[in-house]
N, C-alpha and C. Protein backbone atom coordinates (compact mmCIF):
# COMPACT_ATOMS: atom_id res chain seq x y z
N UNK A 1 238.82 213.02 45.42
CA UNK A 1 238.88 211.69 44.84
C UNK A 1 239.85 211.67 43.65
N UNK A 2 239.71 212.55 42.51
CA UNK A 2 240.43 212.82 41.24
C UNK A 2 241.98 213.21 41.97
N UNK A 3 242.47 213.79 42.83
CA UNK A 3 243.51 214.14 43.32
C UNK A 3 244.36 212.75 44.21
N UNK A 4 243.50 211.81 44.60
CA UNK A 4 244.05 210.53 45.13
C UNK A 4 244.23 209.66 44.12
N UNK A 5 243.54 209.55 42.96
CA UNK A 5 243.76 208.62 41.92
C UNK A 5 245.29 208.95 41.09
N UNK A 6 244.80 210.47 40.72
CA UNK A 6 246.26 210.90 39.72
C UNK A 6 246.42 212.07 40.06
N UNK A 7 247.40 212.13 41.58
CA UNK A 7 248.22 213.20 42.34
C UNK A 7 248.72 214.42 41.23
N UNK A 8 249.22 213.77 40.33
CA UNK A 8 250.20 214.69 39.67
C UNK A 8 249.49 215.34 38.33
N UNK A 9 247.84 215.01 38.27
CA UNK A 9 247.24 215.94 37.11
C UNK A 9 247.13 217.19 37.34
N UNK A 10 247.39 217.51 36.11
CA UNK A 10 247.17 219.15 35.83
C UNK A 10 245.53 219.79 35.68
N UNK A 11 245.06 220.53 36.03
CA UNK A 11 244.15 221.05 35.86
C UNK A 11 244.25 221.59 34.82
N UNK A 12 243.09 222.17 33.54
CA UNK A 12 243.69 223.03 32.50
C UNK A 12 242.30 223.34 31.88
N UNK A 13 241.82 224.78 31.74
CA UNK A 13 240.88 225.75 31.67
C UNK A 13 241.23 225.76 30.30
N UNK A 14 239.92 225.17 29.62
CA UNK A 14 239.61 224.73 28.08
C UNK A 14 239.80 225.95 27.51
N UNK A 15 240.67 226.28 26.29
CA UNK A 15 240.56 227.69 25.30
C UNK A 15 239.45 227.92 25.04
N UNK A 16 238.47 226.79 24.64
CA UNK A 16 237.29 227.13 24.10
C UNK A 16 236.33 227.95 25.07
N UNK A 17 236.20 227.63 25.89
CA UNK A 17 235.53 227.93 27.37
C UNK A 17 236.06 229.39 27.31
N UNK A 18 236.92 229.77 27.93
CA UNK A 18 237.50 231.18 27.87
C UNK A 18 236.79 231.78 27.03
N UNK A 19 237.06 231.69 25.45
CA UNK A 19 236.30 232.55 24.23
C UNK A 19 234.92 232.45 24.13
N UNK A 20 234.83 231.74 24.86
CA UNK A 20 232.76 231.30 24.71
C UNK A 20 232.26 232.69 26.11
N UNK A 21 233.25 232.66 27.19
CA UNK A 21 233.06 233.87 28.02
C UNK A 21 232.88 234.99 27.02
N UNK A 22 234.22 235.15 26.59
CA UNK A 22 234.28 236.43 25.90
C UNK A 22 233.53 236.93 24.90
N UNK A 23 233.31 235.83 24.09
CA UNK A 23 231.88 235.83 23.20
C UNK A 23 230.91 236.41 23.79
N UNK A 24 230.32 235.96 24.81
CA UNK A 24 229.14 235.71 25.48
C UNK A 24 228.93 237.29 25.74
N UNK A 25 230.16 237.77 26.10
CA UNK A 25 230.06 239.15 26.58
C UNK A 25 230.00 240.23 25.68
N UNK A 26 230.74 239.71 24.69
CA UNK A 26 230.72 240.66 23.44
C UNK A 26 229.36 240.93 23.14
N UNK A 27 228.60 239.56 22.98
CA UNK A 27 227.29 239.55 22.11
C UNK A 27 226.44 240.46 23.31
N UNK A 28 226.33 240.35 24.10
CA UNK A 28 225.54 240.87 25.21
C UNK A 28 225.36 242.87 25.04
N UNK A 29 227.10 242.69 24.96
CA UNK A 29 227.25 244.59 24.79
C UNK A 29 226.06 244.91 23.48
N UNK A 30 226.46 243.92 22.07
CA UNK A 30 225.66 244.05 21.05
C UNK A 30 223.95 244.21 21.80
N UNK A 31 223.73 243.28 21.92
CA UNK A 31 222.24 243.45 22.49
C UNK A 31 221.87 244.47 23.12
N UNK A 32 222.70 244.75 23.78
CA UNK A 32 222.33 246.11 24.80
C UNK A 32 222.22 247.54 23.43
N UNK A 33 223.51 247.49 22.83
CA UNK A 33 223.41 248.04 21.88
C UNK A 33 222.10 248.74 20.79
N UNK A 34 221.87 247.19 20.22
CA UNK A 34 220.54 247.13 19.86
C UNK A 34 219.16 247.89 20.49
N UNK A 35 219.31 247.23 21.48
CA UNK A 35 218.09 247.85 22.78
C UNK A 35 218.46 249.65 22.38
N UNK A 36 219.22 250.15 23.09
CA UNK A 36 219.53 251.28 22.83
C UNK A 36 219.21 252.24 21.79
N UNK A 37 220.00 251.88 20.35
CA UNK A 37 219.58 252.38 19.30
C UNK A 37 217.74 252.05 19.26
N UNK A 38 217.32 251.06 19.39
CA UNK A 38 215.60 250.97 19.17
C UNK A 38 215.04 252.50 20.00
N UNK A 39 215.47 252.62 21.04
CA UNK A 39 214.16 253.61 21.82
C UNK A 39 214.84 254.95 21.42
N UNK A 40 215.99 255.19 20.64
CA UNK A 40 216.09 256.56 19.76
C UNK A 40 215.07 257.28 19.30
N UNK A 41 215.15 258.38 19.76
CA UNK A 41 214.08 259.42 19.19
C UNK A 41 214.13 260.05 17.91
N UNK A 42 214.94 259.68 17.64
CA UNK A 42 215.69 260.76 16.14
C UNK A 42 215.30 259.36 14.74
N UNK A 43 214.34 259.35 14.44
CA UNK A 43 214.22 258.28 13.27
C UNK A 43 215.17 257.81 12.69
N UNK A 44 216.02 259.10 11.75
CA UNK A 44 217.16 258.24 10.95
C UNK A 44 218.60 258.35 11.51
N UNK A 45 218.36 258.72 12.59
CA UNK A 45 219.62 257.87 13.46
C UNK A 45 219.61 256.70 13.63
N UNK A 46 218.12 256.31 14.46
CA UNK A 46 217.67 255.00 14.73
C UNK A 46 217.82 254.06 13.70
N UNK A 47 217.08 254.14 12.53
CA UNK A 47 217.23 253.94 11.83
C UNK A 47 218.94 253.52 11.04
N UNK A 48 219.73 254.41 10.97
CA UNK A 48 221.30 254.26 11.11
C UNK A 48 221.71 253.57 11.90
N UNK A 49 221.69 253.78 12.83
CA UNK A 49 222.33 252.79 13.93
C UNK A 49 222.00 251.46 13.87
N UNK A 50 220.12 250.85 13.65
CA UNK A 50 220.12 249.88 13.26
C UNK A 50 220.67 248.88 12.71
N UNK A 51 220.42 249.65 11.26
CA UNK A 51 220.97 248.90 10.09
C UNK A 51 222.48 248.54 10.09
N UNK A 52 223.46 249.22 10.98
CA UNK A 52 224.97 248.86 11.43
C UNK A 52 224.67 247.57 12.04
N UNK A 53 223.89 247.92 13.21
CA UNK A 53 224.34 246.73 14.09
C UNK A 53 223.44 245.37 13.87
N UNK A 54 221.93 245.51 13.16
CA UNK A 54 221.36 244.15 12.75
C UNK A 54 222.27 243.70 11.64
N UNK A 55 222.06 242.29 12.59
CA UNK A 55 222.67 241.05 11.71
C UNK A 55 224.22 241.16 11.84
N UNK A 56 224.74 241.53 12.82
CA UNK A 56 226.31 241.96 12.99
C UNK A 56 227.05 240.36 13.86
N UNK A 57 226.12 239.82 14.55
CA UNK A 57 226.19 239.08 15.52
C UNK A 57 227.89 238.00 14.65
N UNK A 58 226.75 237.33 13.85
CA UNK A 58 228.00 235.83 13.72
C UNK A 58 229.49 236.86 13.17
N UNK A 59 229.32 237.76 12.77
CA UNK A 59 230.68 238.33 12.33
C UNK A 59 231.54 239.37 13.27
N UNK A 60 230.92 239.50 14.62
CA UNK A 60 231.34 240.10 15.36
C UNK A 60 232.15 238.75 16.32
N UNK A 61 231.35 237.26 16.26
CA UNK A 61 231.77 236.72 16.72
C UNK A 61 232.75 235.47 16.12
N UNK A 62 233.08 235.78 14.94
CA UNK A 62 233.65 235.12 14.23
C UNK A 62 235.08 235.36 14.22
N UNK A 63 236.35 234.27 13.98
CA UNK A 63 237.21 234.35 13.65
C UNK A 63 237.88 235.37 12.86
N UNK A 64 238.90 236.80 13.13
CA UNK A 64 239.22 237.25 11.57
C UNK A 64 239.44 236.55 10.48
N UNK A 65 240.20 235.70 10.31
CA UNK A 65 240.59 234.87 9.40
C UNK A 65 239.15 233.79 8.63
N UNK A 66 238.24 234.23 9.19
CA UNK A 66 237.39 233.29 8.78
C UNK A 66 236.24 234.38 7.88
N UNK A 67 236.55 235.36 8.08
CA UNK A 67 235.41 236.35 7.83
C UNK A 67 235.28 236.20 6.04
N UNK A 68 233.80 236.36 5.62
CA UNK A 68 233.98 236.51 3.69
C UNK A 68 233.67 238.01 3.91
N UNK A 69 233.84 238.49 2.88
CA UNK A 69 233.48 239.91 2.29
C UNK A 69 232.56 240.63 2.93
N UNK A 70 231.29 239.95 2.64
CA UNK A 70 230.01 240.66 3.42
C UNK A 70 230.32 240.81 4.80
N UNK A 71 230.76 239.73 5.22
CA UNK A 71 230.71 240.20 7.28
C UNK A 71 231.93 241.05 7.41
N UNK A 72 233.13 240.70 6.41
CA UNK A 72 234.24 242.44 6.33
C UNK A 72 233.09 243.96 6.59
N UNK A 73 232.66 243.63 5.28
CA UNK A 73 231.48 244.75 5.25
C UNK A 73 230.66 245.35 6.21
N UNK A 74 230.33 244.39 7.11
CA UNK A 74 229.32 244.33 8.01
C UNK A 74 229.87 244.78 8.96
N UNK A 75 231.36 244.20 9.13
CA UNK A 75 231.97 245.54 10.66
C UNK A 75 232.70 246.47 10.28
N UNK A 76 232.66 246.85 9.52
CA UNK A 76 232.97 247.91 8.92
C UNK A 76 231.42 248.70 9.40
N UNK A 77 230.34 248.33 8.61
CA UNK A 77 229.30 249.45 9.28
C UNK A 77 228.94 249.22 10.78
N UNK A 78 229.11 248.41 11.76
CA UNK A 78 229.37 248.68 12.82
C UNK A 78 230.10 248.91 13.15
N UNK A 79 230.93 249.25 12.66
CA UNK A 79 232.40 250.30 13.26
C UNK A 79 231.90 251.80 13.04
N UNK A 80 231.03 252.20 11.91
CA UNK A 80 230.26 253.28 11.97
C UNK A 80 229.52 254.00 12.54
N UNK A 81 228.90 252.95 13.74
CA UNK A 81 227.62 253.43 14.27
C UNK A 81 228.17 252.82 16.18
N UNK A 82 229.00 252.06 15.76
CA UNK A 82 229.56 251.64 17.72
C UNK A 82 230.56 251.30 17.59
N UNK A 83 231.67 252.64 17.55
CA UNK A 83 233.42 252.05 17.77
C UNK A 83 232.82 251.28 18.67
N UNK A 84 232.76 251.34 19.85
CA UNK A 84 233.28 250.54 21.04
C UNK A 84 233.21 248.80 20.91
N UNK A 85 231.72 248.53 19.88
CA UNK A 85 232.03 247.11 19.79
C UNK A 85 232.83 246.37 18.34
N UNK A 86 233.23 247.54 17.78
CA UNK A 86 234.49 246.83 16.91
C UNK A 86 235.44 247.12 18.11
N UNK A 87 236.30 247.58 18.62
CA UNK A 87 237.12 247.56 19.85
C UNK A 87 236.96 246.61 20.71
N UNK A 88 235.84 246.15 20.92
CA UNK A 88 235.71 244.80 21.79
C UNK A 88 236.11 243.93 20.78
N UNK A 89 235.93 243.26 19.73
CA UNK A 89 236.48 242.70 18.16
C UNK A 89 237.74 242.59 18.21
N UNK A 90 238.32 243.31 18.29
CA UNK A 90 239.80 243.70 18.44
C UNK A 90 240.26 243.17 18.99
N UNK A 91 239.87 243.67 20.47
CA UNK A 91 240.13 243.14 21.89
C UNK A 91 240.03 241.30 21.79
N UNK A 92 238.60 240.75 21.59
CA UNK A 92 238.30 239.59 21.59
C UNK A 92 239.36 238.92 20.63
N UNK A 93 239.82 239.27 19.56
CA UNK A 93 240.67 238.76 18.35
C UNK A 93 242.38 238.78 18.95
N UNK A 94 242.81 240.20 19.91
CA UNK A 94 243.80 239.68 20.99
C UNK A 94 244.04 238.48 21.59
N UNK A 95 242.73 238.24 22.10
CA UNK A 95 243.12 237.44 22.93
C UNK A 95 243.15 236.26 22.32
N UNK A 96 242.13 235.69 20.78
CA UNK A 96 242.48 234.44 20.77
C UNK A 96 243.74 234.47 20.17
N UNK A 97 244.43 235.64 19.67
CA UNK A 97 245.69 235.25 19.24
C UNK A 97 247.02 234.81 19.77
N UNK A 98 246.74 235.58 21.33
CA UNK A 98 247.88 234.81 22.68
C UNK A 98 247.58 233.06 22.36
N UNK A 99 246.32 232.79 22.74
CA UNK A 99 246.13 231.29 22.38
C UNK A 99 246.41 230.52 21.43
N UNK A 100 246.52 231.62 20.05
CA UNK A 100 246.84 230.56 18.79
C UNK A 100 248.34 230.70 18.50
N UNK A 101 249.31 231.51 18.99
CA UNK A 101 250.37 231.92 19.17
C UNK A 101 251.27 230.80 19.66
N UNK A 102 252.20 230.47 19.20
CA UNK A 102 253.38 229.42 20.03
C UNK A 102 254.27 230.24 20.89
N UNK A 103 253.51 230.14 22.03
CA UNK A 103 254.17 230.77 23.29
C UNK A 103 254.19 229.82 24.63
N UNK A 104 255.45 230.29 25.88
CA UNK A 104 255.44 229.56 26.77
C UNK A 104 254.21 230.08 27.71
N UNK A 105 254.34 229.38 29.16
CA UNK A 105 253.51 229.83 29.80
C UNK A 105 253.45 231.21 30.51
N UNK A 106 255.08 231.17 30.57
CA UNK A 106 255.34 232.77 31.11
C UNK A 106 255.37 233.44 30.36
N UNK A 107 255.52 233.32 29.00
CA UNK A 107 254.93 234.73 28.01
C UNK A 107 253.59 234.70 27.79
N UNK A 108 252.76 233.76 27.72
CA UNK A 108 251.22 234.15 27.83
C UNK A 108 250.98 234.71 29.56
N UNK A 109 251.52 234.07 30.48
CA UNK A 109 251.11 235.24 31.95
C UNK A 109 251.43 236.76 30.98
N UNK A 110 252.38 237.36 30.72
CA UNK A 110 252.24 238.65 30.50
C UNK A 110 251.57 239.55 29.59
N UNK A 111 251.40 238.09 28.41
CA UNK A 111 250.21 238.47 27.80
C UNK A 111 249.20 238.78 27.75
N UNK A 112 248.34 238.14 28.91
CA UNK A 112 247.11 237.82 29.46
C UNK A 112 247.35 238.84 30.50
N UNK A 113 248.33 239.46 31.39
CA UNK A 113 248.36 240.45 32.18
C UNK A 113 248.07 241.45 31.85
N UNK A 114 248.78 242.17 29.99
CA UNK A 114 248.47 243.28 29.35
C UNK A 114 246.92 243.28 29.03
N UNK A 115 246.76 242.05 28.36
CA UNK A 115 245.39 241.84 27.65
C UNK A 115 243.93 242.43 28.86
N UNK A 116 244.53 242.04 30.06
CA UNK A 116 242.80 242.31 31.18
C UNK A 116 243.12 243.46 31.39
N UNK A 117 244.53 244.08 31.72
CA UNK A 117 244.40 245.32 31.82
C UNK A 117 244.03 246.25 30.93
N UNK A 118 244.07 245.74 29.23
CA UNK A 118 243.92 246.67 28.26
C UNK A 118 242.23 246.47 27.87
N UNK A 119 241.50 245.17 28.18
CA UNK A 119 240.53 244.91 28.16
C UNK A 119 239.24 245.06 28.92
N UNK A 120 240.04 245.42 30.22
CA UNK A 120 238.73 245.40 31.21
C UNK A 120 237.61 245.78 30.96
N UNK A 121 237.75 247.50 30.65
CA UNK A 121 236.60 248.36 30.60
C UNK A 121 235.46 247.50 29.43
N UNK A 122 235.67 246.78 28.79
CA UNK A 122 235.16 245.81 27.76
C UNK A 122 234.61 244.66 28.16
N UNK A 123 235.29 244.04 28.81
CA UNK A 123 234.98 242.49 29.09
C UNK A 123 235.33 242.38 31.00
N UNK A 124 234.54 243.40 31.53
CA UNK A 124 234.96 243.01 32.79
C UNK A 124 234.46 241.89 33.56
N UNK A 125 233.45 241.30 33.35
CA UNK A 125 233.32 239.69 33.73
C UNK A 125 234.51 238.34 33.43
N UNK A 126 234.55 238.68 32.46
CA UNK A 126 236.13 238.02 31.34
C UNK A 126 237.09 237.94 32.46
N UNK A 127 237.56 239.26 32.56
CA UNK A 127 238.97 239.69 33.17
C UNK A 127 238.86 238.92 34.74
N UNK A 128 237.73 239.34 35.00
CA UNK A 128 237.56 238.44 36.59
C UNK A 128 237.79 237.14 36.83
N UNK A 129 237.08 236.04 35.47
CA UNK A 129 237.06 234.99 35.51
C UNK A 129 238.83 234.51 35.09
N UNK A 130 239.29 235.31 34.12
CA UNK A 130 240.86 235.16 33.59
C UNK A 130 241.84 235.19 35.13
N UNK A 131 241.18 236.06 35.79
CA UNK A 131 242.29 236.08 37.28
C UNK A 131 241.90 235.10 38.16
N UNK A 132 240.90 234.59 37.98
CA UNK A 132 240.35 233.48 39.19
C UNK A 132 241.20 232.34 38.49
N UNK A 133 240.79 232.00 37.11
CA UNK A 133 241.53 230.72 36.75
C UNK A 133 242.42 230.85 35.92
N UNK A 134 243.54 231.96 36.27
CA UNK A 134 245.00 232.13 35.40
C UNK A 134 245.70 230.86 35.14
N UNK A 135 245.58 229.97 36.98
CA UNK A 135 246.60 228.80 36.88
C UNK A 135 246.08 227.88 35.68
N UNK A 136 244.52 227.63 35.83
CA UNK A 136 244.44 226.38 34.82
C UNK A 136 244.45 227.07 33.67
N UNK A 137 244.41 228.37 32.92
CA UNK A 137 244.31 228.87 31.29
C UNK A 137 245.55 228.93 31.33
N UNK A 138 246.88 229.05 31.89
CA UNK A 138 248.21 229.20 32.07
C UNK A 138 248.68 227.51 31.56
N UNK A 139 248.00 226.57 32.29
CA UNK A 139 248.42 225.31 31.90
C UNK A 139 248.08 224.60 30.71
N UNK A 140 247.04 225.31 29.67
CA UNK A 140 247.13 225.04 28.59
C UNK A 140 248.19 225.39 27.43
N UNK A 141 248.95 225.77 27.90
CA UNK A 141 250.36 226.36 27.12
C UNK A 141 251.27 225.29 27.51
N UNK A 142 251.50 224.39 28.80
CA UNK A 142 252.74 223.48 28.77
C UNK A 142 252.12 222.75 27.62
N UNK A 143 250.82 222.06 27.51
CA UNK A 143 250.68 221.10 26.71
C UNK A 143 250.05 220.90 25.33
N UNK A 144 248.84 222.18 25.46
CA UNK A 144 248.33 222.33 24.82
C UNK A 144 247.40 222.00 24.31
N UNK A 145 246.55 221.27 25.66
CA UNK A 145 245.60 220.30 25.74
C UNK A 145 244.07 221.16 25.78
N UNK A 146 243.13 220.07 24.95
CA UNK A 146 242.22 220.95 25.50
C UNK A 146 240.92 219.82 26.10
N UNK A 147 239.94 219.71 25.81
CA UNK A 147 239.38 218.84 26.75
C UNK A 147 237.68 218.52 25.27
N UNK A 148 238.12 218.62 24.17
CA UNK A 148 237.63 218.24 23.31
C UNK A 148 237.08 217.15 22.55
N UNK A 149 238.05 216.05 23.11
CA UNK A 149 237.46 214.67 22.94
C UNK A 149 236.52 213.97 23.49
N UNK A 150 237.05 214.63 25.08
CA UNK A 150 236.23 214.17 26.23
C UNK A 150 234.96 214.73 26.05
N UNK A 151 234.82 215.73 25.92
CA UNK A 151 233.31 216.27 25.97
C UNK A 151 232.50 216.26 24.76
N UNK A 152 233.63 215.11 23.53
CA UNK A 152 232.19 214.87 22.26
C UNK A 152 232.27 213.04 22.91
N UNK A 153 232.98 212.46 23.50
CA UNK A 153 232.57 211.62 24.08
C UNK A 153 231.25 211.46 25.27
N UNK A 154 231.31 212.34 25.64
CA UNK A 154 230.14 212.52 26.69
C UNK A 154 228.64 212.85 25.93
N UNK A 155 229.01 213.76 25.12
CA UNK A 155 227.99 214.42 23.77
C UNK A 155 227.35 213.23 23.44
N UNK A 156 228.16 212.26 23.19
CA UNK A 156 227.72 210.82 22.46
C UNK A 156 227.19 209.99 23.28
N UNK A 157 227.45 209.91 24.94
CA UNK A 157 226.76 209.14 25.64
C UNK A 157 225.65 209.76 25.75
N UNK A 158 225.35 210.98 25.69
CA UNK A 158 224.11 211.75 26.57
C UNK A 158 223.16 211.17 25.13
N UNK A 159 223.68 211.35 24.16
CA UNK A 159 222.45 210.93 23.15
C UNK A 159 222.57 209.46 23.20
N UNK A 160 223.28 208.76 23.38
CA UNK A 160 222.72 206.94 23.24
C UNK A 160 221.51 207.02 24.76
N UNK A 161 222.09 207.45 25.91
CA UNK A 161 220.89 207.99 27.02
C UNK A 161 219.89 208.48 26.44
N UNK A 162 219.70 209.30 25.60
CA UNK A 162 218.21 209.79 25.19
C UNK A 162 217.67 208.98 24.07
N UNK A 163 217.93 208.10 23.53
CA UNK A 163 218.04 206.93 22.47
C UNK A 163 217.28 205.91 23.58
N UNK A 164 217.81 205.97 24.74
CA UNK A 164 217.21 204.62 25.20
C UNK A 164 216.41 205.33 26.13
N UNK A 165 216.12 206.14 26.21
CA UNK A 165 214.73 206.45 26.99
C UNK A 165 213.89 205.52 27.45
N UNK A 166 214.04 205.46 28.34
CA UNK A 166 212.60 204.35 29.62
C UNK A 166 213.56 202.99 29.77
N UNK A 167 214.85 202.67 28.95
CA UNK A 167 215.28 201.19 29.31
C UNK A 167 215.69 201.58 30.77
N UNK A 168 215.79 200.22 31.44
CA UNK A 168 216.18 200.74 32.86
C UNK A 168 217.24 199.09 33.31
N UNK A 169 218.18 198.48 32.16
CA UNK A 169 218.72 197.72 32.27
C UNK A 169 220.69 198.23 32.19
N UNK A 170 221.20 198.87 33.23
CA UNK A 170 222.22 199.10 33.39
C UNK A 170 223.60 198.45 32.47
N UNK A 171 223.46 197.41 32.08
CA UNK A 171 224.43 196.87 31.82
C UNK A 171 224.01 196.69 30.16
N UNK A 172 222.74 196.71 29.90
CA UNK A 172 222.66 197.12 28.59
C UNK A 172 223.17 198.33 28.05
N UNK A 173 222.98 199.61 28.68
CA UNK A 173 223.41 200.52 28.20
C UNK A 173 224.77 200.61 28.55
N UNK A 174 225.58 200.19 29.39
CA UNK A 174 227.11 200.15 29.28
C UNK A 174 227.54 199.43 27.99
N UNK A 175 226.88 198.08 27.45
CA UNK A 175 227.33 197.95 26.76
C UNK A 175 227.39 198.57 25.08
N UNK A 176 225.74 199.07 24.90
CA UNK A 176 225.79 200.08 24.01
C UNK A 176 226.82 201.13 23.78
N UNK A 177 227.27 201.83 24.62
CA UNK A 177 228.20 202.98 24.76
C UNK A 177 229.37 202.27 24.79
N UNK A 178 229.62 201.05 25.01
CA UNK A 178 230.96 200.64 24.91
C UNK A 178 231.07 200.00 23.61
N UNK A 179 229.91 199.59 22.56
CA UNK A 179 229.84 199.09 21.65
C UNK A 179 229.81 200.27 20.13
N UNK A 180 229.89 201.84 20.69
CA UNK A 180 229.70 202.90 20.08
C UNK A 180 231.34 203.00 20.19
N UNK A 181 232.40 202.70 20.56
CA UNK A 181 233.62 202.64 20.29
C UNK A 181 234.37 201.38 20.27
N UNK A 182 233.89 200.10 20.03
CA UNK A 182 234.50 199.01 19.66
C UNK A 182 234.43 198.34 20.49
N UNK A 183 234.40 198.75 22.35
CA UNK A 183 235.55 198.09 23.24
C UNK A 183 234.72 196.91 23.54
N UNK A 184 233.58 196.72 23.33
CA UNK A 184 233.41 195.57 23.78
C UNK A 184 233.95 194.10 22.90
């Protein structure tokens, strides 16, 4: 239907979406992590290892550029107790930098080519999903679009919908939602 209306749209695989994968995966290794260090037999290992990795989460998943002091701090002692998930950090901070980078589309393909190959062993769900939908994360570089408006527009209908709970007058609530941006 979307392809008979406007033949000539581009498909295009949200940045945000991508890093919310990669997130997702990062945090997961952490957890496992966690799990791990807990059933240690050695007290103040356990103990060590702990104290690295609790509370590591928002700064493992945070922006470099956004980091204050303490969460510096903070992967720093999980860099003590699990290279591998400061290396995923790394890795994850690669990749949003192809994205924040002013590049064409064919220098992010080779970017994103090095990046899964240098990433896999890390994010191998990531890398799978990056090769299934290269074309549409590829097409966010002609334009640079992302799909952000649309989906706090929707954000905003789903709550005027839960706002009107039990009305069951159709054209009332069109006009509410059309009255939440002027158009009526």
């Amino acid at each position: 239907m979307v392809e008979q209306l406007i033949p000539n749209a581009q498909i295009v695989a949200d940045r945000f979406h991508v890093m919310k994968q990669i997130n997702e995966e990062l945090d997961a290794r952490r957890k496992k992590e966690k799990r791990q260090a807990e059933k240690l037999k050695n007290k103040k290992e356990r103990e060590q290892k702990l104290q690295g990795i609790t509370k590591s989460k928002y700064p493992l998943l945070k922006k470099k550029e956004k980091l204050n002091e303490a969460e510096k701090e903070k992967l720093k002692q999980v860099e003590e107790v699990s290279p591998d998930l400061i290396e995923m950090y790394r890795e994850k901070e690669k990749f949003r930098d192809i994205f924040e980078s002013q590049i064409t589309g064919d220098e992010a393909l080779w970017k994103i080519v090095e990046w899964t190959e240098s990433s896999y062993k890390y994010f191998p769900q990531s890398c799978q999903t990056i090769k299934r939908w290269s074309d549409e994360i590829l097409a966010y570089f002609d334009n640079r679009t992302t799909q952000g408006a649309v989906e706090g527009i929707n954000q905003k209908i789903k709550l005027i919908k839960r706002r009107a709970y039990g009305l069951t007058n159709f054209n009332n609530f069109r006009r509410r939602v059309l009255l939440n941006w002027h158009f009526c």
